[in-house]
Structure formats: structure tokens, C-alpha cells
C-alpha atoms as a PDB file:
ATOM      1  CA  UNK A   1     -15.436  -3.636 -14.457  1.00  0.00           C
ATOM      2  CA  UNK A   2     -15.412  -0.226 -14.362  1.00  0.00           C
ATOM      3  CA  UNK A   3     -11.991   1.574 -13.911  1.00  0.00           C
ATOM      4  CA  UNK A   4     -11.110   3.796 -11.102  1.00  0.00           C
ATOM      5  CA  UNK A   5      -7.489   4.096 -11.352  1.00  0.00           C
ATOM      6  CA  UNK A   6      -5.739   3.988 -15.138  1.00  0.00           C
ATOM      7  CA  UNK A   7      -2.040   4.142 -15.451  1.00  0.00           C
ATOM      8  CA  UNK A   8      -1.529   4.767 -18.723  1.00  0.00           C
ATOM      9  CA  UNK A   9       2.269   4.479 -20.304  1.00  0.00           C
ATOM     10  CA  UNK A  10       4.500   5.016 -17.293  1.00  0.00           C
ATOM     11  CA  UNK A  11       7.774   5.119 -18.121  1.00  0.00           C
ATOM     12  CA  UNK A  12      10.601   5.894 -15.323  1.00  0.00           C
ATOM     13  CA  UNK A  13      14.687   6.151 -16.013  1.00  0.00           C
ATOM     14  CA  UNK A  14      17.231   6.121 -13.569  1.00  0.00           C
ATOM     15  CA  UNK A  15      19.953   7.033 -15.859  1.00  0.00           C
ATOM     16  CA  UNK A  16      20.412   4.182 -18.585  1.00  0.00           C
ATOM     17  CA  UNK A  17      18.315   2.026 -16.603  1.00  0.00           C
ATOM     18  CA  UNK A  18      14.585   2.139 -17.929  1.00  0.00           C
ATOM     19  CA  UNK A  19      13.011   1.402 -14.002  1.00  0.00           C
ATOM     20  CA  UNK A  20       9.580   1.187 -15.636  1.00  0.00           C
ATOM     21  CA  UNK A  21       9.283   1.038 -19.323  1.00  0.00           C
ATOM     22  CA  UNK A  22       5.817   1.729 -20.523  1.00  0.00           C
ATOM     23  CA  UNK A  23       3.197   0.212 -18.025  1.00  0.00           C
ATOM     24  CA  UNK A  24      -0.396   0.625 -18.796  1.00  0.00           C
ATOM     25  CA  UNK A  25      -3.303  -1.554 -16.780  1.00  0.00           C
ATOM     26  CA  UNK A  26      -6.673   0.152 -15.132  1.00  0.00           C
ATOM     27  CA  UNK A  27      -8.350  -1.717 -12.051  1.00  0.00           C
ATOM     28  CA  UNK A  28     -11.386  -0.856  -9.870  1.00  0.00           C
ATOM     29  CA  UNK A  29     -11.147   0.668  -6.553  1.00  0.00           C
ATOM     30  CA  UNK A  30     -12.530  -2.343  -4.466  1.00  0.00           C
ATOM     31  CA  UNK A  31     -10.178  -4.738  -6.579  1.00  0.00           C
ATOM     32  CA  UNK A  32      -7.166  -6.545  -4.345  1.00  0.00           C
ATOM     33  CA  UNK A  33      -4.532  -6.713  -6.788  1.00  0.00           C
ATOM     34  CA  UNK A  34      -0.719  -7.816  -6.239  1.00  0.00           C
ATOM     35  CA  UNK A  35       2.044  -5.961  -7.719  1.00  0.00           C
ATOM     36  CA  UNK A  36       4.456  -8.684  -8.567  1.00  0.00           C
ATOM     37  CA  UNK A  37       7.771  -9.636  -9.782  1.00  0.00           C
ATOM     38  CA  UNK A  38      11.561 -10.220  -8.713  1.00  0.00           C
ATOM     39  CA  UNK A  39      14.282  -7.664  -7.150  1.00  0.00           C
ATOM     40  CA  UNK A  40      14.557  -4.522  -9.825  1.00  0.00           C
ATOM     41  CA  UNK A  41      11.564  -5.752 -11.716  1.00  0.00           C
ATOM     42  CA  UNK A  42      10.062  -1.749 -11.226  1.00  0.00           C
ATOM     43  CA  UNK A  43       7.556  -2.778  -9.095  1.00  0.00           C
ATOM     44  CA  UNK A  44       8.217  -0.338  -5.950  1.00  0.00           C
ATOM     45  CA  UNK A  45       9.318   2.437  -8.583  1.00  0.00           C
ATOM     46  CA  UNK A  46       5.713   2.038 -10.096  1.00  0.00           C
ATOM     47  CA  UNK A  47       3.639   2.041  -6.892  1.00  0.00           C
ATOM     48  CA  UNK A  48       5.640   5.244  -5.762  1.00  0.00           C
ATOM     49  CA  UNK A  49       4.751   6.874  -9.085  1.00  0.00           C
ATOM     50  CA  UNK A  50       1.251   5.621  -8.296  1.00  0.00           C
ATOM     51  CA  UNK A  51       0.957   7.262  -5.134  1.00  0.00           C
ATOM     52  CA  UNK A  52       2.629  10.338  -6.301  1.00  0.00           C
ATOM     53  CA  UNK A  53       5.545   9.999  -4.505  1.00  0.00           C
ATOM     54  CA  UNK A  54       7.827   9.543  -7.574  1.00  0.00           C
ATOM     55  CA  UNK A  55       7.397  11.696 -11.068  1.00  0.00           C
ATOM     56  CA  UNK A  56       7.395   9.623 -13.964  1.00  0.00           C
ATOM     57  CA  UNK A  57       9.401  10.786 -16.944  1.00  0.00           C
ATOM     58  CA  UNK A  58       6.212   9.954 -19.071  1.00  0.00           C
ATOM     59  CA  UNK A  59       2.660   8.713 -18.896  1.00  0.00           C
ATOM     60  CA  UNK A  60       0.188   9.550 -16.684  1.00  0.00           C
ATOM     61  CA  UNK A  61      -2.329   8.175 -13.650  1.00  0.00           C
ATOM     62  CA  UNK A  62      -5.701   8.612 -13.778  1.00  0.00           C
ATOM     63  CA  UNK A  63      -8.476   8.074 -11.140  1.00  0.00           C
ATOM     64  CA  UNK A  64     -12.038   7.967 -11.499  1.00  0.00           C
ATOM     65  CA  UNK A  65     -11.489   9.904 -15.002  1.00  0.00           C
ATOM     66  CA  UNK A  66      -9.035  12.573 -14.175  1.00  0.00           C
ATOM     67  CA  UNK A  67      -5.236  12.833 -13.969  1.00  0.00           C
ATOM     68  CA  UNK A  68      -3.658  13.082 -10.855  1.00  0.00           C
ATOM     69  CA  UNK A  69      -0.555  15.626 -10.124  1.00  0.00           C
ATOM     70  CA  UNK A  70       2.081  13.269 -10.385  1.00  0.00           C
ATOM     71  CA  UNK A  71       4.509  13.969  -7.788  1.00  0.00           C
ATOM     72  CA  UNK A  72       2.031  15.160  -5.946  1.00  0.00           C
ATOM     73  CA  UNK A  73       1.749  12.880  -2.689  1.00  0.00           C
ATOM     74  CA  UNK A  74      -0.690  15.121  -1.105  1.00  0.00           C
ATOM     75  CA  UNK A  75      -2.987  15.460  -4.227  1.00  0.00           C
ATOM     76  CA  UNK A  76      -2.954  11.331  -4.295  1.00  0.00           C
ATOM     77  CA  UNK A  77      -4.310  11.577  -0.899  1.00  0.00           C
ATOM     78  CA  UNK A  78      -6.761  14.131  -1.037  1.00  0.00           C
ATOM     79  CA  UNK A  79      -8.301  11.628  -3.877  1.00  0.00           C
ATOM     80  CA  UNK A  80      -8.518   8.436  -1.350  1.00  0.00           C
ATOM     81  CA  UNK A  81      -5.106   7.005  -1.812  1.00  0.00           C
ATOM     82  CA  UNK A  82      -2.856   6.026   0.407  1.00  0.00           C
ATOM     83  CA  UNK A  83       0.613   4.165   0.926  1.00  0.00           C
ATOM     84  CA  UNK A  84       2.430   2.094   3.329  1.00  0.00           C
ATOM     85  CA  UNK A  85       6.171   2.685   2.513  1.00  0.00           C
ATOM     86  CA  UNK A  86       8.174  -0.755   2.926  1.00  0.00           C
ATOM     87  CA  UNK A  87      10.166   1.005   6.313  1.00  0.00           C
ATOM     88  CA  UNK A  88       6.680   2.060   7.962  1.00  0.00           C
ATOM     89  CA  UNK A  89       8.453   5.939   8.331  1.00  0.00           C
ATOM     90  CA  UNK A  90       7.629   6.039  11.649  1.00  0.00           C
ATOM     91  CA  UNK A  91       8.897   8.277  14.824  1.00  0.00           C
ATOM     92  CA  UNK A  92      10.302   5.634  17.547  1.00  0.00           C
ATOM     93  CA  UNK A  93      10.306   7.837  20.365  1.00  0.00           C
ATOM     94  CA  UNK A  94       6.412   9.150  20.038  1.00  0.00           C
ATOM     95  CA  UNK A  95       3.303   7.074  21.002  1.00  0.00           C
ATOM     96  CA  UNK A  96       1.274   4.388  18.706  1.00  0.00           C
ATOM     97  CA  UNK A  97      -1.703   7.082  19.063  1.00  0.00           C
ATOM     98  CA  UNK A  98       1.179  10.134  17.892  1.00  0.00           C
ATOM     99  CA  UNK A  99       2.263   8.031  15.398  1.00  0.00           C
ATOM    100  CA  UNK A 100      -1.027   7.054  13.871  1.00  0.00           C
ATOM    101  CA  UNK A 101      -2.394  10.602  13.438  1.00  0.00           C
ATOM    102  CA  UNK A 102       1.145  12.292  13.114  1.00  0.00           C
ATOM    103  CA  UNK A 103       1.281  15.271  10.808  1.00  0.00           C
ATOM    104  CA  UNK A 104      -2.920  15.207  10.510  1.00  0.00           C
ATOM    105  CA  UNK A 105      -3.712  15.532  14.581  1.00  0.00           C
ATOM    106  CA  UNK A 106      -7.274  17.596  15.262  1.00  0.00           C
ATOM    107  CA  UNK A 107      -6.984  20.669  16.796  1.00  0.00           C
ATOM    108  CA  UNK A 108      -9.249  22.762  19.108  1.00  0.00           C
ATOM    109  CA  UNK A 109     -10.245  26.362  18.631  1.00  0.00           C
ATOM    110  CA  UNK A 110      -7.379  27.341  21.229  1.00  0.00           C
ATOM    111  CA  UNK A 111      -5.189  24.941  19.724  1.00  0.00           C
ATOM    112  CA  UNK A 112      -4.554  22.317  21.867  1.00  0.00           C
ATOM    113  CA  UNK A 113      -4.678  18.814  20.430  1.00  0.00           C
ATOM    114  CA  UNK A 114      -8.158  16.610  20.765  1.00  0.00           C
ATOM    115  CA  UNK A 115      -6.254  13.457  22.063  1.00  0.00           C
ATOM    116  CA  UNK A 116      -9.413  12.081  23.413  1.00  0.00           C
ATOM    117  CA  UNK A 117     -10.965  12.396  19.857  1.00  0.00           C
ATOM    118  CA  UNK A 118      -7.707  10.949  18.643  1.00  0.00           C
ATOM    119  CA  UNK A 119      -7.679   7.814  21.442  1.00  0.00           C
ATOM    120  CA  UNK A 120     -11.506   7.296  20.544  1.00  0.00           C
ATOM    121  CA  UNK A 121     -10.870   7.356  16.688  1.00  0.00           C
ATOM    122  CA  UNK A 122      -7.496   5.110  16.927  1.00  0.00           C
ATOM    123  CA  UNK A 123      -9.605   2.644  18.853  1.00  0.00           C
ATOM    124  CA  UNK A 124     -12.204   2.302  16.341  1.00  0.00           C
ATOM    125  CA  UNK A 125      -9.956   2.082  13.830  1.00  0.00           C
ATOM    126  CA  UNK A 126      -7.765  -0.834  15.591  1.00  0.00           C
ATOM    127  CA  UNK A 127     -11.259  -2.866  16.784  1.00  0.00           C
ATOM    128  CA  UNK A 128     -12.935  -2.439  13.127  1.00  0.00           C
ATOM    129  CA  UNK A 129     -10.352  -4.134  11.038  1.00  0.00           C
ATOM    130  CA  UNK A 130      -8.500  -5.984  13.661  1.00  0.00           C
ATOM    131  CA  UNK A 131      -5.473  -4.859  13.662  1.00  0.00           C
ATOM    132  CA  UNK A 132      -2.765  -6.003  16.301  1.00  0.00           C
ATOM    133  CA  UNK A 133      -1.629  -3.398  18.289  1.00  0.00           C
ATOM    134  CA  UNK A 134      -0.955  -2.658  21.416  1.00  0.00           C
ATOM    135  CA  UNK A 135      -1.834   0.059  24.034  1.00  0.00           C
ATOM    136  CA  UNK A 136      -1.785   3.398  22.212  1.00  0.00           C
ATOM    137  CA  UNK A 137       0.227   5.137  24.608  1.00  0.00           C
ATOM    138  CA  UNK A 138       3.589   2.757  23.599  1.00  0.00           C
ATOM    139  CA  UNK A 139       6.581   4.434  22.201  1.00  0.00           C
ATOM    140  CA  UNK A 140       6.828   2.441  19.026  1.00  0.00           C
ATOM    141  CA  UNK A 141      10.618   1.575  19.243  1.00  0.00           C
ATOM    142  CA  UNK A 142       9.185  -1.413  21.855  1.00  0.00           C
ATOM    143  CA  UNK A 143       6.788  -2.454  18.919  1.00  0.00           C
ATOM    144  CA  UNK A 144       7.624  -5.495  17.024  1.00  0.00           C
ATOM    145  CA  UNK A 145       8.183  -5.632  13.417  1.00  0.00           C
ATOM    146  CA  UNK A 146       4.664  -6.967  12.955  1.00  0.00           C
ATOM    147  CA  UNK A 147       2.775  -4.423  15.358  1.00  0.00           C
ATOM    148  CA  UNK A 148       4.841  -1.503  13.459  1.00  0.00           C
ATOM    149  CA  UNK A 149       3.793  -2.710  10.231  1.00  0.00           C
ATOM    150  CA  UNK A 150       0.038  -2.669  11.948  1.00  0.00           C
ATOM    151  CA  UNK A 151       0.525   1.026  12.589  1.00  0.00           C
ATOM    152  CA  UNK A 152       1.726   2.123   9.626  1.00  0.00           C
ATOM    153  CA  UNK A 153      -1.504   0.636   8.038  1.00  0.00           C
ATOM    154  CA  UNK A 154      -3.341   1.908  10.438  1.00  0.00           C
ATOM    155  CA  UNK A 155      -2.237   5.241   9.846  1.00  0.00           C
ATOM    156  CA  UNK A 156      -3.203   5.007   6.014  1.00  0.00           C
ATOM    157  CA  UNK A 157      -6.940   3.617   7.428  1.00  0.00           C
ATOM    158  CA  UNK A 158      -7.405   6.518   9.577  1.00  0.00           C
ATOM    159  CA  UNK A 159      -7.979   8.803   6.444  1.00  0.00           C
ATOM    160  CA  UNK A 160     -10.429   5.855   5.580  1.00  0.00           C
ATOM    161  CA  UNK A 161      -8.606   5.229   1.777  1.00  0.00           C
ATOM    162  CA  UNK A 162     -10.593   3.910  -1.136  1.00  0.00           C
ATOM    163  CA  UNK A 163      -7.345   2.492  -2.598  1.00  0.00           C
ATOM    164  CA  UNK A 164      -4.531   1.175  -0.504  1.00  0.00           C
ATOM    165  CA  UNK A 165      -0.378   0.577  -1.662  1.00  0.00           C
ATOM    166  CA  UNK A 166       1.199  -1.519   0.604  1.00  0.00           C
ATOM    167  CA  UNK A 167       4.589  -2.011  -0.612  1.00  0.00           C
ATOM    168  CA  UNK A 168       6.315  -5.544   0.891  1.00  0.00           C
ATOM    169  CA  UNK A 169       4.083  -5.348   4.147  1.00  0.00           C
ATOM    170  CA  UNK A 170       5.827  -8.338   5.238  1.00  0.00           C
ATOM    171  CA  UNK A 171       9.181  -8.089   4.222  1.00  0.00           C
ATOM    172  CA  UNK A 172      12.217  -8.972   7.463  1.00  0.00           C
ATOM    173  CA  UNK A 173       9.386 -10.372   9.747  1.00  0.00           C
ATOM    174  CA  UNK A 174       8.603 -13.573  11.208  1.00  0.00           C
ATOM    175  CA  UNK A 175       6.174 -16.753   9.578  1.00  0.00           C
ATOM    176  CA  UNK A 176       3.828 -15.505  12.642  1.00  0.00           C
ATOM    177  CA  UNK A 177       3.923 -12.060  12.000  1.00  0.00           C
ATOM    178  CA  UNK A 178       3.761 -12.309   8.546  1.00  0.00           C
ATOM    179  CA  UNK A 179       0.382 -14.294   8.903  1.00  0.00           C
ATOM    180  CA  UNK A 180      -1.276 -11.446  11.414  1.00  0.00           C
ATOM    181  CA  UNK A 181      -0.457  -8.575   8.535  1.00  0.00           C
ATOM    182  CA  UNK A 182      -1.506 -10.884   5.687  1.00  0.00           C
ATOM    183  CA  UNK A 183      -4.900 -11.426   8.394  1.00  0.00           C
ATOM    184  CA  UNK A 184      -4.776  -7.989   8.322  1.00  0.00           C
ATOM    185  CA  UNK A 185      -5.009  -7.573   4.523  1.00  0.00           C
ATOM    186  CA  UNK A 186      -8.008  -9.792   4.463  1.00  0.00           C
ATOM    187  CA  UNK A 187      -9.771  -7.984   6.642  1.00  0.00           C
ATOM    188  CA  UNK A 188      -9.290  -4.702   4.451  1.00  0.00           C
ATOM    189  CA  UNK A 189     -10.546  -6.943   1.388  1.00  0.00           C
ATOM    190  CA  UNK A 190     -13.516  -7.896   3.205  1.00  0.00           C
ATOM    191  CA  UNK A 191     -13.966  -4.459   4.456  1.00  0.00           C
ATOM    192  CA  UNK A 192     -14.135  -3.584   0.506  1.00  0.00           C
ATOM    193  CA  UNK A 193     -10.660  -0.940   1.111  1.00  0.00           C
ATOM    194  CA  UNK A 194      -9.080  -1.696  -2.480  1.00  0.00           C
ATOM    195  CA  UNK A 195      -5.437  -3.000  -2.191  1.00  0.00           C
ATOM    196  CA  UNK A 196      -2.637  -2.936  -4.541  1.00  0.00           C
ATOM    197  CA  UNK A 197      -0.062  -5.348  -2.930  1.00  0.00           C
ATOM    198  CA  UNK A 198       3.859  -5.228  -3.877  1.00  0.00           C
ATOM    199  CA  UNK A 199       5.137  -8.280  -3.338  1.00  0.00           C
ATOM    200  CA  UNK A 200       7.945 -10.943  -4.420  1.00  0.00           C
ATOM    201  CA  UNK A 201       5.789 -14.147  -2.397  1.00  0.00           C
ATOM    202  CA  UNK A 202       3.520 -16.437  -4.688  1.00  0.00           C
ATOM    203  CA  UNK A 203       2.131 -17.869  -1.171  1.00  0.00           C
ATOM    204  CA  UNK A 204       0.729 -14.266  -0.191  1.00  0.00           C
ATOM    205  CA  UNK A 205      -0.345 -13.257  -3.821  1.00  0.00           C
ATOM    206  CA  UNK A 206      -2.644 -16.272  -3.631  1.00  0.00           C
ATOM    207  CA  UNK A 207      -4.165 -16.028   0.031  1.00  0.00           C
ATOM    208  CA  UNK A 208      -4.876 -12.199  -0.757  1.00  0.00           C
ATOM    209  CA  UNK A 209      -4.725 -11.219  -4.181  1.00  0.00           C
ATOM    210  CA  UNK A 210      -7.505 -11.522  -6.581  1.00  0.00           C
ATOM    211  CA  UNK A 211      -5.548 -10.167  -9.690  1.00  0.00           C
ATOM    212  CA  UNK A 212      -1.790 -10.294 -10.510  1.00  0.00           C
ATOM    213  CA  UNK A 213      -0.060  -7.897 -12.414  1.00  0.00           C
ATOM    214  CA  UNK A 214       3.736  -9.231 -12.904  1.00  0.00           C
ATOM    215  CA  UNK A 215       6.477  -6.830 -13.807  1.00  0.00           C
ATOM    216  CA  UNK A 216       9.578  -8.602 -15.597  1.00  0.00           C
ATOM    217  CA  UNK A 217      12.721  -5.633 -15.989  1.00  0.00           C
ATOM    218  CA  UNK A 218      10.098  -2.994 -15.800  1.00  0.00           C
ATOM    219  CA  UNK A 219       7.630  -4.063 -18.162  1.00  0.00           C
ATOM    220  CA  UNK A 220       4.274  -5.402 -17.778  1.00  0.00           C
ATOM    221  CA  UNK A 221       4.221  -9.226 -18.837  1.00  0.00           C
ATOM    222  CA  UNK A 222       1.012 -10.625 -17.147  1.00  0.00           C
ATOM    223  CA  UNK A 223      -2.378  -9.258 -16.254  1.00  0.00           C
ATOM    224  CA  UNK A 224      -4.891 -12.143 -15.122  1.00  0.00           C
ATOM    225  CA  UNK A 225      -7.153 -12.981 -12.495  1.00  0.00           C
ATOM    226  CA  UNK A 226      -5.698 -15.378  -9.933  1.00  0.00           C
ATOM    227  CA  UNK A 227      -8.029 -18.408 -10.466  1.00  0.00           C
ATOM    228  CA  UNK A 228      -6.063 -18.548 -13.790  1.00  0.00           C
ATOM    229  CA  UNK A 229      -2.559 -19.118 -12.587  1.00  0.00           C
ATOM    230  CA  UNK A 230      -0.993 -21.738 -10.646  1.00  0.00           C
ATOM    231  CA  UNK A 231       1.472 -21.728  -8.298  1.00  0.00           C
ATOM    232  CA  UNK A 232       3.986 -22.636 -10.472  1.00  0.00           C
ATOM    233  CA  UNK A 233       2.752 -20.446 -13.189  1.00  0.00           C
ATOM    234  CA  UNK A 234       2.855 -17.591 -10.932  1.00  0.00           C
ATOM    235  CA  UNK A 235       6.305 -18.484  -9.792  1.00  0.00           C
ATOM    236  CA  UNK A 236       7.596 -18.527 -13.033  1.00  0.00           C
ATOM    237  CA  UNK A 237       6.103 -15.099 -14.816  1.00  0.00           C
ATOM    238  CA  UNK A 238       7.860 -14.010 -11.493  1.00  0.00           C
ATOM    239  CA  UNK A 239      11.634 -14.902 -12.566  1.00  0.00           C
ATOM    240  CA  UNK A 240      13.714 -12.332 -13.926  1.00  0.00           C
END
């Protein structure tokens, strides 16, 4: 495997409390790779660093050999990265189509917005990797859980990533939604979009995931392919 992101010795302190204490691991951009680990094991801490949405106190991230401006969200995306925050951070009262291209909409020359770029574009996007949601022209406050979650992902796909954070994707939704998102995430992984999933749910780690990197109290205790745990064995390098 060759790497294309490296974080080398991240270590993040909120006060006394050592969030993240010294995580190193490198993984290749088309890997699917789950984040795992308890409440407060640093696992959301560490993808936020990751994405450059958090500065570490030390260490550094690295991809495809060279470091990226920590706390620096918008260098992390000009490299192919993106993240889906755990809330989705999206605008109720504007459209699915707003919402999706919000803060990155195309422009003419006299500066009026291409919306039928944007329509055609969203469209694509929804119909290529299957994503469940609705007409583009609904406010998302009448969304589900499940359909937001959708557009928040779908937002990240529009800049068409090479390495993906989703951070609890199906956290306060329902069995049925929870299986369309985790559809959802196997249709990125077949799409070859790289994935690193932050999760506390053995089942999902092992329907997606095809490495698991466990966090115990901010520290790194397990890096192994999946075929080499068990459900049990995944459940219990999981426990704080």
C-alpha cells in the first residue's frame, strides 16, 4: 500500500485532558477505513484535526507527501478532502439544490447564479451514487434525518473528494434510515471515493469498513484489517 494521507504524532489537549495523545497511522486514498472507539475516545477530535478544522498542539498530516496547513479547512479541501460534520451544518430555510452548492455556487459573467448548471450537476450527482433525496427545490427543514444526512454528503461529493470524513453519519436516525446512508457509503466504496468513517457501531464498521483503527482515551490501540477481527473482538478493543 502506498500512503496518501500520514498522520504522524497528533497530539490534542483540552486543558488537562490529552483529547488525542500521540496518533500516528498512514492509509491510501481509496481505503474505507472506520474511525472507532467509545464516547471521549478522541475520535471526532482527530478527524477534525484531519480535515483541518481543528489545530493540533503537535504532529502533523501529510497527504500524498506534503504537510497540510493544519487548521486550514480550506487548504484540506483544495487537496481532495472533505467532511461531513455529525449536525450536517445545513441552512433549513434554503433549497436541497442551495444547500448542496452553498458557499461554492457558479456564477455568470454578469453575476447571476447558473442554477440550471447547478440543477443539472446536483442531479448527476444524486443519480450516480444513489443517494436519497428528494426534489431539489425542498426547503430542507421538511427533510428527514436520513435525506439531510444524504445532502450533507452530497455536498462533500459535489467537489468530487478523493478522501471522505464522515463523522457518525448515522447517529439519532432510524434502523431504516440508518441502512439507506450506510447503502450510501457502499456505493462511495464501490465508486473508489476513500472513506474514513467515525463511528461507535461494530455492525456498521463491518458492513462498510475494510480497516479499523480503534482509539481507547485518545490513543491508538488497534490498526488491522477487518477480516482479522470478530465481532466480539471489535466490540471489545471498543470499550473504554
Amino acid at each position: 500500500m502506498v500512503p496518501t494521507l500520514t498522520v504522524d504524532n497528533i497530539v490534542k489537549r483540552f486543558g488537562e485532558t490529552a483529547a488525542v495523545g500521540g496518533v500516528s497511522f498512514s492509509i491510501a486514498s481509496t481505503d474505507v477505513v472506520a474511525l472507532a472507539g467509545g464516547n471521549g475516545s478522541g475520535k471526532t477530535t482527530l478527524l477534525r484535526i484531519i480535515a483541518g478544522a481543528l489545530m493540533p498542539d503537535s504532529g502533523s498530516v501529510i497527504w500524498e507527501g506534503q504537510p497540510l496547513r493544519c487548521g486550514n479547512s480550506r487548504d484540506t479541501r483544495n487537496r481532495g478532502i472533505e467532511m461531513v460534520f455529525q449536525d450536517c451544518a445545513l441552512c433549513p430555510d434554503a433549497t436541497v439544490v442551495d444547500n448542496l452548492f452553498l458557499g461554492r455556487e457558479p456564477i455568470s459573467a454578469l453575476g447571476f447564479l447558473k442554477l440550471r448548471q447547478m440543477q443539472d450537476e446536483a442531479q448527476q450527482m444524486i443519480e450516480r451514487y444513489h443517494l436519497p433525496i428528494p426534489s431539489l427545490t425542498t426547503q430542507t427543514r421538511y427533510l428527514s434525518g436520513g435525506q439531510q444526512k444524504a445532502v450533507a454528503i452530497g455536498r462533500a461529493l459535489l467537489s468530487k473528494p478523493r478522501l471522505l470524513l464522515l463523522d457518525e453519519p448515522t447517529a439519532a436516525l432510524g434502523v431504516k434510515e440508518q441502512k439507506i446512508i450506510l447503502n450510501t457509503l457502499i456505493e462511495l466504496r464501490s465508486a473508489g471515493v476513500g472513506i474514513i468513517l467515525c463511528t461507535h457501531s461494530p455492525d456498521e464498521i463491518l458492513l462498510v469498513a475494510q480497516r479499523v483503527l480503534a482509539l481507547r482515551r485518545g490513543e491508538l490501540v488497534h490498526n488491522k484489517p477487518i477480516g482479522e477481527l470478530s465481532r466480539n473482538e471489535l466490540a471489545l478493543v471498543m470499550s473504554t
